[in-house]
PDB file of N, CA and C in Angstrom:
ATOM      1  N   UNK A   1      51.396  74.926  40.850  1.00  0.00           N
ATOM      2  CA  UNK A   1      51.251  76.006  39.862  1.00  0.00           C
ATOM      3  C   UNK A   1      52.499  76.866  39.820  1.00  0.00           C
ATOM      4  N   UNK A   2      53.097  77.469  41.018  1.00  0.00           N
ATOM      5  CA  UNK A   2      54.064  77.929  41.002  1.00  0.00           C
ATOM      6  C   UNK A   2      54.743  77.250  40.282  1.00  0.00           C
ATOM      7  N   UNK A   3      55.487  76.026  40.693  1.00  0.00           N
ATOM      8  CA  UNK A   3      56.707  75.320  39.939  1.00  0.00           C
ATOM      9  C   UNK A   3      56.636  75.013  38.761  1.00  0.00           C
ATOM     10  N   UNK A   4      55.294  75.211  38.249  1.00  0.00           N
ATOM     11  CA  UNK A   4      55.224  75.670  36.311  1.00  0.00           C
ATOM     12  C   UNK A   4      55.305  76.383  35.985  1.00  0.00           C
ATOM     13  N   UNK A   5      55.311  77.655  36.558  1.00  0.00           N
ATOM     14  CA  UNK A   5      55.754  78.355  36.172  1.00  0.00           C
ATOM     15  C   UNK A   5      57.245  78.658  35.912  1.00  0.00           C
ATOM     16  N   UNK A   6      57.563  78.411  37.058  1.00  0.00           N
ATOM     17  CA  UNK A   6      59.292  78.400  38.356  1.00  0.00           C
ATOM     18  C   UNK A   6      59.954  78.078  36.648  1.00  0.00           C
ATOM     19  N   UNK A   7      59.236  76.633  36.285  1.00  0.00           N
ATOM     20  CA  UNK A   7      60.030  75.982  35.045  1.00  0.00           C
ATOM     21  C   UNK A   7      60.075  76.451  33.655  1.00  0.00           C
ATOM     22  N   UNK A   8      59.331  77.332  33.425  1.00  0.00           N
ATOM     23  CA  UNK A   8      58.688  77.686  32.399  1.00  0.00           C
ATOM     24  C   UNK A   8      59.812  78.874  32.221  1.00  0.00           C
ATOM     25  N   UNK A   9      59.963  79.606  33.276  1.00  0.00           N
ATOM     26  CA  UNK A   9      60.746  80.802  32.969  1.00  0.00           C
ATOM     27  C   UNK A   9      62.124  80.414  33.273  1.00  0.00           C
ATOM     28  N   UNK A  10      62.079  79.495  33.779  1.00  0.00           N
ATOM     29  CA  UNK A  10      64.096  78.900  34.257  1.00  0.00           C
ATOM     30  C   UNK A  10      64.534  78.144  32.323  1.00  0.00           C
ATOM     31  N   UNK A  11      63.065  77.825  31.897  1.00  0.00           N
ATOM     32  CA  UNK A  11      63.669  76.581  30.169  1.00  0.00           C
ATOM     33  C   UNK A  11      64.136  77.870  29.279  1.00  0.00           C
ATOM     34  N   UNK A  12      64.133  79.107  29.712  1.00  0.00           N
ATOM     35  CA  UNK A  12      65.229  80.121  28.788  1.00  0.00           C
ATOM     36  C   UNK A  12      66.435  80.271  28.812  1.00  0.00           C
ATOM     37  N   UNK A  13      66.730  79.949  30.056  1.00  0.00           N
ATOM     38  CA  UNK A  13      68.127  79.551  30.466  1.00  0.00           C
ATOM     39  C   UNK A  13      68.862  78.258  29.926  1.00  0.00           C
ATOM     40  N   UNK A  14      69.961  78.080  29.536  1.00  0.00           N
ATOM     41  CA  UNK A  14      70.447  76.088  29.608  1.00  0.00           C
ATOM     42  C   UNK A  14      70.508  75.469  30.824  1.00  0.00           C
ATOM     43  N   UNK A  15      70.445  76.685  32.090  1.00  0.00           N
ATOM     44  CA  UNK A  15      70.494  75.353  33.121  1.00  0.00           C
ATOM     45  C   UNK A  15      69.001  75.569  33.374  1.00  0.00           C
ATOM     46  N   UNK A  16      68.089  75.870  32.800  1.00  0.00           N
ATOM     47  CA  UNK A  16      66.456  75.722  32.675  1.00  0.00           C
ATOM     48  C   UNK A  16      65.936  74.331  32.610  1.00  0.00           C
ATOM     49  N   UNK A  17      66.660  73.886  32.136  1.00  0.00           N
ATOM     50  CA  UNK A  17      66.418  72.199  31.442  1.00  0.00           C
ATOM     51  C   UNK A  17      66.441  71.616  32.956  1.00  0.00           C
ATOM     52  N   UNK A  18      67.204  71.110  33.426  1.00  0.00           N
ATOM     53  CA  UNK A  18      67.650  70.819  34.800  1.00  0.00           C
ATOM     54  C   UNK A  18      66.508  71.232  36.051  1.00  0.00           C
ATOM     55  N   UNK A  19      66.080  72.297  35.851  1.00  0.00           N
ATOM     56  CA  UNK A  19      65.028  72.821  36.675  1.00  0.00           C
ATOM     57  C   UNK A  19      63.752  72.863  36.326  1.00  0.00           C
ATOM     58  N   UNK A  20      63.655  72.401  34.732  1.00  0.00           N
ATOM     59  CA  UNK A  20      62.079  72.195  34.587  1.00  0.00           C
ATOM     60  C   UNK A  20      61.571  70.514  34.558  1.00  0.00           C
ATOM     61  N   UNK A  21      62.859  70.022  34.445  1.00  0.00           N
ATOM     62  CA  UNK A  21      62.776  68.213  34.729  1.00  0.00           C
ATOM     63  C   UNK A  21      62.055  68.317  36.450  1.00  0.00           C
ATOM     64  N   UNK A  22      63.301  68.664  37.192  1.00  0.00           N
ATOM     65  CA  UNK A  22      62.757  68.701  38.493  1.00  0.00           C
ATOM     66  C   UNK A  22      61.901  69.390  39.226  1.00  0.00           C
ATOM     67  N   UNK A  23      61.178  70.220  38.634  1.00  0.00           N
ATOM     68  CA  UNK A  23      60.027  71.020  38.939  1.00  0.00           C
ATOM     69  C   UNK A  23      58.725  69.639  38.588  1.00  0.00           C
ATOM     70  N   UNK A  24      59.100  69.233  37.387  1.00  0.00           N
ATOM     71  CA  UNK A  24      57.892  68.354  37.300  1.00  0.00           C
ATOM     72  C   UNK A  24      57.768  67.001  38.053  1.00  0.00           C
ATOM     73  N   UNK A  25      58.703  66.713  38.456  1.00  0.00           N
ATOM     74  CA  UNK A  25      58.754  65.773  39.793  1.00  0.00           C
ATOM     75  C   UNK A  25      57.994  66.051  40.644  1.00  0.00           C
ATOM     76  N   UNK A  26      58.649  67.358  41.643  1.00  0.00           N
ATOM     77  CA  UNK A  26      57.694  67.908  42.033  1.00  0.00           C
ATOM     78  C   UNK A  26      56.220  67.967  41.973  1.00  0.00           C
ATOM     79  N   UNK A  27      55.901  68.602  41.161  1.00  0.00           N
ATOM     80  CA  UNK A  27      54.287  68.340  40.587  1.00  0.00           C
ATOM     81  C   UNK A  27      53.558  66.955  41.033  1.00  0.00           C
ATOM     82  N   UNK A  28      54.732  66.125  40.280  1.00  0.00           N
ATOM     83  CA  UNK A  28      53.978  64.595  40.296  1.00  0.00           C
ATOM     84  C   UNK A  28      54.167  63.914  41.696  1.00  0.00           C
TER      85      UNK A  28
END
């Protein structure tokens, strides 16, 4: 749950992209 978030608020950023790919790794 955290790291959806983590990603959610990092994809406003351009290096957001990068950290919401690997957040969902994570997850999975």
């Amino acid at each position: 749950g955290r790291h959806s978030r983590s990603a959610v608020s990092a994809a406003s950023l351009p290096l957001g992209v990068a950290v919401e790919i690997e957040g969902i790794f994570e997850v999975q």
